[in-house]
N, C-alpha and C. Protein backbone atom coordinates (compact mmCIF):
# COMPACT_ATOMS: atom_id res chain seq x y z
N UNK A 1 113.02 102.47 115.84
CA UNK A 1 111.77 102.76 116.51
C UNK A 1 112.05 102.95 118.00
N UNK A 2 111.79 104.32 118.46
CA UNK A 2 111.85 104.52 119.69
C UNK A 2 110.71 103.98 120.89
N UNK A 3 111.20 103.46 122.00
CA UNK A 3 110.26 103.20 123.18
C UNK A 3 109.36 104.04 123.72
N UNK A 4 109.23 105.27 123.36
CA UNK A 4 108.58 106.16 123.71
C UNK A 4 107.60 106.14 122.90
N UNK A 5 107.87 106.01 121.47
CA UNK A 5 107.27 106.45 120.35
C UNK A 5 105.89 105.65 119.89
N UNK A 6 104.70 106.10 119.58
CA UNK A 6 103.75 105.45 119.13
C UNK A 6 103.22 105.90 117.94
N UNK A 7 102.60 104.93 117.14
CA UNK A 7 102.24 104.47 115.69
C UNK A 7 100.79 105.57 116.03
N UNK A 8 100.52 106.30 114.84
CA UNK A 8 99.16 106.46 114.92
C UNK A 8 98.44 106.93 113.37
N UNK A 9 97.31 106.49 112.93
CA UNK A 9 96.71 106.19 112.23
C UNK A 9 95.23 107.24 112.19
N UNK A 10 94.97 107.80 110.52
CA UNK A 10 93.76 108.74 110.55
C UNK A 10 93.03 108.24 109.13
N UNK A 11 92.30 108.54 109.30
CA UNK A 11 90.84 108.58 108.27
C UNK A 11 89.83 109.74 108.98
N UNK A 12 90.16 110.47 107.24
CA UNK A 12 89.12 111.54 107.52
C UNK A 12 88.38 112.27 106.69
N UNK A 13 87.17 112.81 106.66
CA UNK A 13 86.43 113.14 105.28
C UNK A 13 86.68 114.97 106.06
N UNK A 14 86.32 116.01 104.59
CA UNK A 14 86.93 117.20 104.36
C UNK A 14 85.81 117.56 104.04
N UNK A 15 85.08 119.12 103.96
CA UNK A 15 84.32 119.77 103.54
C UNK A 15 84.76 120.97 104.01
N UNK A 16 85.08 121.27 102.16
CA UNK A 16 86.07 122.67 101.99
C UNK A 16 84.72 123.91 102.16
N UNK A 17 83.97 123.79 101.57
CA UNK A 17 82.49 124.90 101.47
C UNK A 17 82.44 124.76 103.10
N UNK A 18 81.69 123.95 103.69
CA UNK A 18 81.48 124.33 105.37
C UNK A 18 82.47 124.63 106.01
N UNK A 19 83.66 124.68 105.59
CA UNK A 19 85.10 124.48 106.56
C UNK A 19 84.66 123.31 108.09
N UNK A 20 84.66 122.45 107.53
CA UNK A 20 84.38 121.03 108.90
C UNK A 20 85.33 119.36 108.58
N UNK A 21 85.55 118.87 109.01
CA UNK A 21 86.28 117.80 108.80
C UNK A 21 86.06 117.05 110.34
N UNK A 22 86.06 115.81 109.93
CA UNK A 22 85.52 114.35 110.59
C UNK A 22 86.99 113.35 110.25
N UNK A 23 87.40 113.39 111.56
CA UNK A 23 88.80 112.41 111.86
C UNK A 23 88.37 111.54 112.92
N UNK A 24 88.57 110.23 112.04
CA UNK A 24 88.80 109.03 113.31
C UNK A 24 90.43 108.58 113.01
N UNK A 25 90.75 108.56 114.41
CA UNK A 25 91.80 108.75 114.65
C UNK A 25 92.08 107.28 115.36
N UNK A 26 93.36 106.90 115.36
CA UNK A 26 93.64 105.23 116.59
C UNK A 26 94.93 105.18 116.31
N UNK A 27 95.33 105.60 118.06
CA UNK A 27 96.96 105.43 118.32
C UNK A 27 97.17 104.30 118.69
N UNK A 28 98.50 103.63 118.27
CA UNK A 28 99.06 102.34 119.05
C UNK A 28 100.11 102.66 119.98
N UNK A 29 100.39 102.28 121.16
CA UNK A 29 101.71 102.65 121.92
C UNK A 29 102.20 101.64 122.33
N UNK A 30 103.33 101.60 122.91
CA UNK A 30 104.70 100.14 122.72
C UNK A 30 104.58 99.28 123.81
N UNK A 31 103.31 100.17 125.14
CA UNK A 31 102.74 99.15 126.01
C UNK A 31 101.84 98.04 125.37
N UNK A 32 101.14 98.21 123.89
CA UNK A 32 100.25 97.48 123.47
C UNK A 32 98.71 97.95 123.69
N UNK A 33 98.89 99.33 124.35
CA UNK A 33 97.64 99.78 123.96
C UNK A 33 97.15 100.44 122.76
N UNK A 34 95.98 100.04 123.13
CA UNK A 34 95.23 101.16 121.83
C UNK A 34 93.73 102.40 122.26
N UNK A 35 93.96 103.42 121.41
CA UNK A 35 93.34 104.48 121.45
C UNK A 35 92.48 105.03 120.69
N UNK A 36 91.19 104.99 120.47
CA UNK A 36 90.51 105.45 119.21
C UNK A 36 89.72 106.43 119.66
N UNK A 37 89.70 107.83 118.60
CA UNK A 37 88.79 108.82 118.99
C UNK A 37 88.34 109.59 117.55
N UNK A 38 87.57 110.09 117.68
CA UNK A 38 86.60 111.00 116.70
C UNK A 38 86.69 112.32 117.07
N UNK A 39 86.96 113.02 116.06
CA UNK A 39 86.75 113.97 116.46
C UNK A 39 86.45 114.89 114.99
N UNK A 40 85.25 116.13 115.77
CA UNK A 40 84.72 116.81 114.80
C UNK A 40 85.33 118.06 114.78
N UNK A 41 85.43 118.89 113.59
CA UNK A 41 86.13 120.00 113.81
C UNK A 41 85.35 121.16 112.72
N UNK A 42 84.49 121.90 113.92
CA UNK A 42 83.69 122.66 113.02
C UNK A 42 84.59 124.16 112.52
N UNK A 43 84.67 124.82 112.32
CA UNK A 43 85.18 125.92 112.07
C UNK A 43 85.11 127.08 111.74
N UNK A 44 83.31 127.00 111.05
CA UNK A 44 83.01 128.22 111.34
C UNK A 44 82.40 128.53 112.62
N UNK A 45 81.76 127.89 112.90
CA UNK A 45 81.46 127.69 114.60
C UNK A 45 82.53 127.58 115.65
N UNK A 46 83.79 128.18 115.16
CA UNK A 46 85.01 127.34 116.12
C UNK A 46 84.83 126.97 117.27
N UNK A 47 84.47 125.46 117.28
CA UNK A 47 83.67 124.66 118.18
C UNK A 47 84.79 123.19 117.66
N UNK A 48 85.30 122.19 118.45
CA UNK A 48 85.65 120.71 118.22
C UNK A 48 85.08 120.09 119.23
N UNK A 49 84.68 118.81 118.93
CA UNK A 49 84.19 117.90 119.67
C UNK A 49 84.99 116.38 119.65
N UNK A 50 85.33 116.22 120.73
CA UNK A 50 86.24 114.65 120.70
C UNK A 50 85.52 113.75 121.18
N UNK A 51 84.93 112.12 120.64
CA UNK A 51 84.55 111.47 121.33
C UNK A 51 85.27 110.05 121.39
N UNK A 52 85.24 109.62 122.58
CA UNK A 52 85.97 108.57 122.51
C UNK A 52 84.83 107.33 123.10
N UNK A 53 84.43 106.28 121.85
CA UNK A 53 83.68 105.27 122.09
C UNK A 53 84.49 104.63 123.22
N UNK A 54 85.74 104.21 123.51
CA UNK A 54 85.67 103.38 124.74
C UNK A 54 85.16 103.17 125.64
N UNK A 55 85.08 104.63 126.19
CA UNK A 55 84.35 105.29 127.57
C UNK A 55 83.08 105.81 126.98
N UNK A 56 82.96 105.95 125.86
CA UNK A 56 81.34 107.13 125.60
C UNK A 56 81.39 108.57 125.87
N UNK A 57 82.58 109.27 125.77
CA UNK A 57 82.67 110.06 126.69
C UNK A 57 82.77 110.99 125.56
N UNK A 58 82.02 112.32 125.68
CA UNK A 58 82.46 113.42 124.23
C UNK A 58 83.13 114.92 125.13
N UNK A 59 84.20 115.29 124.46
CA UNK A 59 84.64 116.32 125.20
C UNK A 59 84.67 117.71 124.06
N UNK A 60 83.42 118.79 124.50
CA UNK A 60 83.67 119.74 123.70
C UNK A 60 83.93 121.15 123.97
N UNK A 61 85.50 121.96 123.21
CA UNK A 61 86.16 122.76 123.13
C UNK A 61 85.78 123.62 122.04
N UNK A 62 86.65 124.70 122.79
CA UNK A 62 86.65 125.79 121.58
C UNK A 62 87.22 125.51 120.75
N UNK A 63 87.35 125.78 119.18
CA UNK A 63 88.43 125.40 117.95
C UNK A 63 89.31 127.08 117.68
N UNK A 64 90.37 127.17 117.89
CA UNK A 64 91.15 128.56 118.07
C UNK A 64 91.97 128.03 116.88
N UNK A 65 92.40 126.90 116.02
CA UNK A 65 92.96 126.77 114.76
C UNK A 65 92.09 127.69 113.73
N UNK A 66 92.83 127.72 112.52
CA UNK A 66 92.07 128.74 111.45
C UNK A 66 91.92 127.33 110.65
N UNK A 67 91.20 127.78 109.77
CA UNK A 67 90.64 126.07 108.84
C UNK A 67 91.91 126.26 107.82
N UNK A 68 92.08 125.19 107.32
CA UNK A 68 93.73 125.51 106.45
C UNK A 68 93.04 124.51 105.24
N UNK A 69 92.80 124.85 104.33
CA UNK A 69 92.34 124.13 103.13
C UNK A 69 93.51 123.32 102.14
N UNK A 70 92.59 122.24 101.90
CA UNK A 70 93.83 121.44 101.47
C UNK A 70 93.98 121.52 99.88
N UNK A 71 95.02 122.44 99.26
CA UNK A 71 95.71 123.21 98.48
C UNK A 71 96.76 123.10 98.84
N UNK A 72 97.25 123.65 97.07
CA UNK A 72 98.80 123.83 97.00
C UNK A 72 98.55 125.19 97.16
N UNK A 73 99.61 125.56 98.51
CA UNK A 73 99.83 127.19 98.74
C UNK A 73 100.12 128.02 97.86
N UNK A 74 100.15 129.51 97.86
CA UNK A 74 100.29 129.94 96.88
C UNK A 74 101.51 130.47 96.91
N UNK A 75 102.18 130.09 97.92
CA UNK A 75 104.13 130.58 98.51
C UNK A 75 104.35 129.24 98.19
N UNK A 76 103.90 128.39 97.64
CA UNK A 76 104.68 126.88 97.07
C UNK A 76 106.17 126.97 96.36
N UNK A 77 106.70 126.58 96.31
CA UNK A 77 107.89 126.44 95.36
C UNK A 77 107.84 124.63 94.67
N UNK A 78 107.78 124.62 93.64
CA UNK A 78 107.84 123.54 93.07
C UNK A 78 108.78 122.85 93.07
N UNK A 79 109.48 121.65 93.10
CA UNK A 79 110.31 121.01 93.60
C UNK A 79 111.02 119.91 92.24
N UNK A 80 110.02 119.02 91.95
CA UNK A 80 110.61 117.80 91.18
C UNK A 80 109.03 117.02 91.19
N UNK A 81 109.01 115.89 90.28
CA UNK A 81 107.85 115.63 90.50
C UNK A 81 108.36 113.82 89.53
N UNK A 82 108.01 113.07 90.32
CA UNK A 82 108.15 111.44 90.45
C UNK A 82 106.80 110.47 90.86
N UNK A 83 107.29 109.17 90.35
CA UNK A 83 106.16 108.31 90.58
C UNK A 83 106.35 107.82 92.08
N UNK A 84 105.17 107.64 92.66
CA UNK A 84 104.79 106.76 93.73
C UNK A 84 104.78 105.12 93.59
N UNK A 85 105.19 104.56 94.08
CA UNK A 85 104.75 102.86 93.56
C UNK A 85 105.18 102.78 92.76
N UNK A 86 105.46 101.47 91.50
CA UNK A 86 105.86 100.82 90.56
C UNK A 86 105.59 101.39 89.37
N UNK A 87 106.92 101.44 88.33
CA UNK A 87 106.67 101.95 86.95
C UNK A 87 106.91 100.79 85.96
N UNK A 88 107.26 99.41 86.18
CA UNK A 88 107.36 98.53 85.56
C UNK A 88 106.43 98.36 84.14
N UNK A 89 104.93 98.24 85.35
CA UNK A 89 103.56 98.18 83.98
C UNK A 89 103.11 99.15 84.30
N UNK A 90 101.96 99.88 83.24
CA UNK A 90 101.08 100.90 82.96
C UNK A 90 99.96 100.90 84.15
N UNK A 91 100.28 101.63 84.36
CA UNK A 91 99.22 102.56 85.61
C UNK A 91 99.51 101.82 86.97
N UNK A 92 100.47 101.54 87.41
CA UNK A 92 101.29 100.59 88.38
C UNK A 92 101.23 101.77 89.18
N UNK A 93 102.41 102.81 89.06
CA UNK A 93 102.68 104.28 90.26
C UNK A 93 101.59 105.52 90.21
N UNK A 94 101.66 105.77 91.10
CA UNK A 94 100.82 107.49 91.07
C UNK A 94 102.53 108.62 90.70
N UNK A 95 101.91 109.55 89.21
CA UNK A 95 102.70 110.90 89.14
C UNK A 95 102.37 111.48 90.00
N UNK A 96 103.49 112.08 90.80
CA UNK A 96 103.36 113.26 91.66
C UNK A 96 103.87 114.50 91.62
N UNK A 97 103.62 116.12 92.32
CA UNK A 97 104.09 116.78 92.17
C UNK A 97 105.01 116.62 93.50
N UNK A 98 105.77 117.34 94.10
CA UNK A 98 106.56 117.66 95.55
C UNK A 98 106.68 119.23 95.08
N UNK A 99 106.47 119.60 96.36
CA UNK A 99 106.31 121.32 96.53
C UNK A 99 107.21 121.09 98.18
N UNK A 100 107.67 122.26 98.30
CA UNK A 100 107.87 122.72 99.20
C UNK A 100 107.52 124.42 99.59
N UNK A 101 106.99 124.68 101.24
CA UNK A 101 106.71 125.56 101.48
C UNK A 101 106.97 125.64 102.76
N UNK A 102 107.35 126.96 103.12
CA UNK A 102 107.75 128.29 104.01
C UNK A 102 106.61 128.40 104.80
N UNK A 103 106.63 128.02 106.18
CA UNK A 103 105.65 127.89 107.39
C UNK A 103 106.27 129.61 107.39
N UNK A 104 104.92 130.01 108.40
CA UNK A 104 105.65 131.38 109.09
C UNK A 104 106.63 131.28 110.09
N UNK A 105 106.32 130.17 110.66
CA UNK A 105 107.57 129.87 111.71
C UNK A 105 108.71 129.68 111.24
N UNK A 106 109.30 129.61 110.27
CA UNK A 106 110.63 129.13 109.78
C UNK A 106 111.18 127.62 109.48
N UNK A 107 110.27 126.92 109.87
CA UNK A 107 110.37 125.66 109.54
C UNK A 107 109.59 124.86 108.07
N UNK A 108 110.85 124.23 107.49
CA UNK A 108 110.35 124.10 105.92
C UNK A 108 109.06 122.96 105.90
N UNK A 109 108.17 122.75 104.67
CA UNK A 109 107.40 121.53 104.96
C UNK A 109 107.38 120.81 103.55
N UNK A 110 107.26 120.21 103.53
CA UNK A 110 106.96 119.19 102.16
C UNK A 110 106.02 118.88 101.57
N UNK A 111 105.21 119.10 100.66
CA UNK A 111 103.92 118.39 100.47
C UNK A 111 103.58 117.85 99.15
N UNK A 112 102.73 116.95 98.49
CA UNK A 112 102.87 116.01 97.74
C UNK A 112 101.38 115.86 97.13
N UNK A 113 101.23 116.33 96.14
CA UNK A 113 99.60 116.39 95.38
C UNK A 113 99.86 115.30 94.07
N UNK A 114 99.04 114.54 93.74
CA UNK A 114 99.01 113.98 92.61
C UNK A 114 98.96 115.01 91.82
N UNK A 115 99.86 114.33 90.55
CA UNK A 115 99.50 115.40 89.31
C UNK A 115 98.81 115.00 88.49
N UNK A 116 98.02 114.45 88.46
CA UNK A 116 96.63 114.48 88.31
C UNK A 116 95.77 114.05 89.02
N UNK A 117 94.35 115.36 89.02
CA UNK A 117 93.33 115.67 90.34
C UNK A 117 94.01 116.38 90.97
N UNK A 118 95.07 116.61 91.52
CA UNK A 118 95.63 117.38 92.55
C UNK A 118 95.18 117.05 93.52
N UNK A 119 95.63 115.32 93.85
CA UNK A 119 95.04 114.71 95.40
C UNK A 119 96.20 114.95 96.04
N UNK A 120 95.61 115.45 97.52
CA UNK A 120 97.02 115.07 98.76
C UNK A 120 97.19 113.63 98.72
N UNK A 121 98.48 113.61 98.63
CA UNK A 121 99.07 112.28 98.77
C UNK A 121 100.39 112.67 100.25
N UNK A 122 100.95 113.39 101.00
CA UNK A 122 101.37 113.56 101.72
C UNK A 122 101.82 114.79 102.69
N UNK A 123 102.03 115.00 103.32
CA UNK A 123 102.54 116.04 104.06
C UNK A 123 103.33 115.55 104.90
N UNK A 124 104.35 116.49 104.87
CA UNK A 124 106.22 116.21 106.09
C UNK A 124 106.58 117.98 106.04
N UNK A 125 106.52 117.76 107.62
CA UNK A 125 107.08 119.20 108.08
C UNK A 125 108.00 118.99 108.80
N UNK A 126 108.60 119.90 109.64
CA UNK A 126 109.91 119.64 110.38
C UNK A 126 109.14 120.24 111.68
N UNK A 127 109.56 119.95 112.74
CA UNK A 127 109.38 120.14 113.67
C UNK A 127 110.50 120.45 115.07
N UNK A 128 111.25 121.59 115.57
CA UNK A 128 112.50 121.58 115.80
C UNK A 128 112.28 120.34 117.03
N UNK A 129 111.23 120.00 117.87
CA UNK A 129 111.09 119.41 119.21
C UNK A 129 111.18 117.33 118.76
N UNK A 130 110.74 117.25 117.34
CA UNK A 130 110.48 116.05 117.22
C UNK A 130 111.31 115.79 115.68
N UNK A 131 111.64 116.38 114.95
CA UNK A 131 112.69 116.38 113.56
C UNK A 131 111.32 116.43 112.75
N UNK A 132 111.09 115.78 111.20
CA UNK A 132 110.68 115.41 110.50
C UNK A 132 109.25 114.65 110.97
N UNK A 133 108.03 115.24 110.61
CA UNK A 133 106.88 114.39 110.68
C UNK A 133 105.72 114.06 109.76
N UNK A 134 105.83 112.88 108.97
CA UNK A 134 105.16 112.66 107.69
C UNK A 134 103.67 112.40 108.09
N UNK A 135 102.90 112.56 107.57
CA UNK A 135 101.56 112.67 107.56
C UNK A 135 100.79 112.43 106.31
């Protein structure tokens, strides 16, 4: 664990029909602070709004991201597919799929849907500035 480096933590609800999503977000950093913010992310309106209860303070921007729906791409390549958690007793691990896919940038990413429901269970991309970043 690097000195620079800080822990950070999301919860967030999705609405694929409106394209909008609601992230509360709270970073930890190695001074011992902490950071919590909200933020809304409309998208057909490309409009975001950040608020941060500490201060009360809401800061709102344009949204210039495209909404990226959470799917298995259709440039996926299928990979291998293993349990999450414990296989000892019955219904102990989550089956998963692992896909990998081809950013346009050239950098590979990883991603991880239950195989059954087809829930995100992870995302890891590479990043040339920071290596590997799981999500």
């Amino acid at each position: 664990f690097y000195e620079s480096a800080f822990v950070s933590w999301e919860k967030f609800s999705y609405d694929a029909v409106q394209k909008r999503i609601f992230a509360f977000k709270t970073k930890f950093f190695p001074n011992g602070t902490k950071l919590e913010m909200m933020e809304f992310l409309l998208f057909q309106e490309s409009i975001q709004y950040q608020f941060y209860p500490h201060s009360r303070t809401c800061v709102k921007s344009d949204l210039h991201t495209p909404f990226q729906p959470i799917a298995i791409p259709s440039n996926a390549t299928f990979l291998t597919q293993m349990y999450i958690g414990g296989t000892s007793g019955p219904q102990e691990g989550v089956l998963v799929n692992i896909w990998s896919v081809e950013t346009g940038h050239g950098n590979p990413s990883i991603i991880i849907f239950s195989a059954f429901g087809c829930l995100p269970m992870s995302v890891n991309y590479y990043c040339k500035e920071k290596g590997w970043i799981v999500e």
